[in-house]
Protein backbone atom coordinates (compact mmCIF):
# COMPACT_ATOMS: atom_id res chain seq x y z
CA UNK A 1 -35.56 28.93 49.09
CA UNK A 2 -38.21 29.75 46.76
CA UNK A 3 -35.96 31.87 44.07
CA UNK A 4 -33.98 28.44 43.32
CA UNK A 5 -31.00 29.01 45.71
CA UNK A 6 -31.20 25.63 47.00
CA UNK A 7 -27.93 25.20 47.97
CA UNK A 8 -27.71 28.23 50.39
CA UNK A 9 -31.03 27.34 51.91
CA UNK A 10 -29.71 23.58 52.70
CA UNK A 11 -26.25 25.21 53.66
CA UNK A 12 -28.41 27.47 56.59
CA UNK A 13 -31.04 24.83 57.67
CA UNK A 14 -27.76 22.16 58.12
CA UNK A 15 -26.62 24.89 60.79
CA UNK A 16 -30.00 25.10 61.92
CA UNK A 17 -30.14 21.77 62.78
CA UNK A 18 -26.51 21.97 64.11
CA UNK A 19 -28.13 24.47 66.11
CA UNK A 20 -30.98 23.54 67.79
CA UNK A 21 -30.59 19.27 66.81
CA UNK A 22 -33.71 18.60 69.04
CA UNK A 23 -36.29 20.93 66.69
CA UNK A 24 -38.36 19.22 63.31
CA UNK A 25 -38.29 22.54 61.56
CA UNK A 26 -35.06 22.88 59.86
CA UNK A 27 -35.45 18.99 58.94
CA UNK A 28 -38.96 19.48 57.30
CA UNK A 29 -37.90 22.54 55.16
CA UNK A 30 -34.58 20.81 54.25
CA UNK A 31 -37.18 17.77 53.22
CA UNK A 32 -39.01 20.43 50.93
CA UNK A 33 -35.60 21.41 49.33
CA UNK A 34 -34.81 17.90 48.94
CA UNK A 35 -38.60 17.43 47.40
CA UNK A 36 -37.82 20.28 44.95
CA UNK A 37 -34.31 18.65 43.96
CA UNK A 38 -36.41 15.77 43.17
CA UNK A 39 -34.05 13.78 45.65
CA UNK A 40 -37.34 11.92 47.16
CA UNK A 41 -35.67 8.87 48.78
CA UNK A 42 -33.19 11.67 50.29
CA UNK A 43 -36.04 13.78 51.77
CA UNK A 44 -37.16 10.69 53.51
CA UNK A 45 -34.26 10.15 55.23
CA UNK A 46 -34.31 13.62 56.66
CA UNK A 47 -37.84 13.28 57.46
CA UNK A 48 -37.57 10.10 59.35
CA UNK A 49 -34.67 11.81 61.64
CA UNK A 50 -36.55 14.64 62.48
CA UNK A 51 -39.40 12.32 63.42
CA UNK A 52 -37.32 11.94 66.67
CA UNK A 53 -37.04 15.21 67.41
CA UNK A 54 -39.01 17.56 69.48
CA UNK A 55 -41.76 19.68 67.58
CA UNK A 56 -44.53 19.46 64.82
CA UNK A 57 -44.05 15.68 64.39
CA UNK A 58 -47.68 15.73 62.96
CA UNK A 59 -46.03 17.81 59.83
CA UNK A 60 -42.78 15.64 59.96
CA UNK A 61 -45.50 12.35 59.45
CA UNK A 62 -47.58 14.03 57.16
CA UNK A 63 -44.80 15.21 54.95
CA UNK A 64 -43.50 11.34 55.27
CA UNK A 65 -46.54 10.19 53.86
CA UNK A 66 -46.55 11.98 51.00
CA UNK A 67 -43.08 11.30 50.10
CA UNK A 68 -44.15 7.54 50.11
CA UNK A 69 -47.25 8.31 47.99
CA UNK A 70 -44.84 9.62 45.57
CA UNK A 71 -42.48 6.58 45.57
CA UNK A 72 -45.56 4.20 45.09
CA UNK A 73 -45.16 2.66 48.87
CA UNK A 74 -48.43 3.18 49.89
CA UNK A 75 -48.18 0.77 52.61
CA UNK A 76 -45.86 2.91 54.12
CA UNK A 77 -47.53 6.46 53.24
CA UNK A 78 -50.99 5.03 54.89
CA UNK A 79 -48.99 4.46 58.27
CA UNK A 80 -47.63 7.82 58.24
CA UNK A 81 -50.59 9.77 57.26
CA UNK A 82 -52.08 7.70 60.07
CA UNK A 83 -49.74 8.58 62.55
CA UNK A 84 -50.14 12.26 62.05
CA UNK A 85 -53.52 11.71 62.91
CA UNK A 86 -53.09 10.31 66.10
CA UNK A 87 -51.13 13.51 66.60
CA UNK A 88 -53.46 16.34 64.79
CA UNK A 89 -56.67 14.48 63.80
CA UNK A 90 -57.79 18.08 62.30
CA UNK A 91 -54.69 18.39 60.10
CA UNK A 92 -55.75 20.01 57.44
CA UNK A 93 -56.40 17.49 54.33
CA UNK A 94 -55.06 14.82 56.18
CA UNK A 95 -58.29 12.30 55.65
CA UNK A 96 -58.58 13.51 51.85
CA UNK A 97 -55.03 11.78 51.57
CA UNK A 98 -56.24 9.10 53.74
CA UNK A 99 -59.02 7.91 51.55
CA UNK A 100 -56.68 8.49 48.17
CA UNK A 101 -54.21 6.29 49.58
CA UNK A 102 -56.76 3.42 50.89
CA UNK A 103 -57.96 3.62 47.44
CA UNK A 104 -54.88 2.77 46.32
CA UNK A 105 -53.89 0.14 48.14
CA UNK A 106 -57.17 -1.28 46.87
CA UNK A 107 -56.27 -1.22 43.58
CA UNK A 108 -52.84 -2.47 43.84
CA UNK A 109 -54.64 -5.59 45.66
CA UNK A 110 -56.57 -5.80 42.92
CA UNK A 111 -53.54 -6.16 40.53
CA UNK A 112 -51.62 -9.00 42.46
């Protein structure tokens, strides 16, 4: 789905998921196609339904919180982030994102 045929690519990974409904894979890269349609609150949705399936839930978590990042609900990005760390505390990046968003949430306690 990198060429821009976004539409085919979330065509196949809906089948994929038909598929094999118990795997995070086909709901993380439909996420990323989501991400690149700029549908954000959509991509969240699919994220948090492949967070009960079977798989790389450290990568469905992490990918949730960056979509929060982006929306500005760091509250909500922290607890994913943090949750792929009790999964994969070596994910790679993962505490770099940590510490950005804590800093964050720091400042935006500083504004109210």
């Amino acid at each position: 789905f990198e060429w821009g045929k976004y539409e085919l690519a979330k065509i196949n990974f809906n089948k994929s998921i038909e598929l094999n409904p118990d795997s995070t894979v086909p709901f993380v890269f439909l996420s990323n196609i989501l991400l690149k349609e700029e549908k954000i609150e959509e991509s969240i949705q699919v994220l948090l339904h492949g967070a009960q399936m079977q798989g790389d839930l450290d990568e469905v978590y992490y990918n949730l919180g960056t979509r929060y990042a982006m929306m500005g609900e760091y509250s909500k990005s922290l607890e994913a982030f943090l949750v792929c760390k009790g999964i994969n505390p070596d994910f790679e990046n993962l505490m770099l994102f940590i510490e950005d968003i804590e800093q964050c949430l720091k400042l935006k306690n500083k504004m109210n």
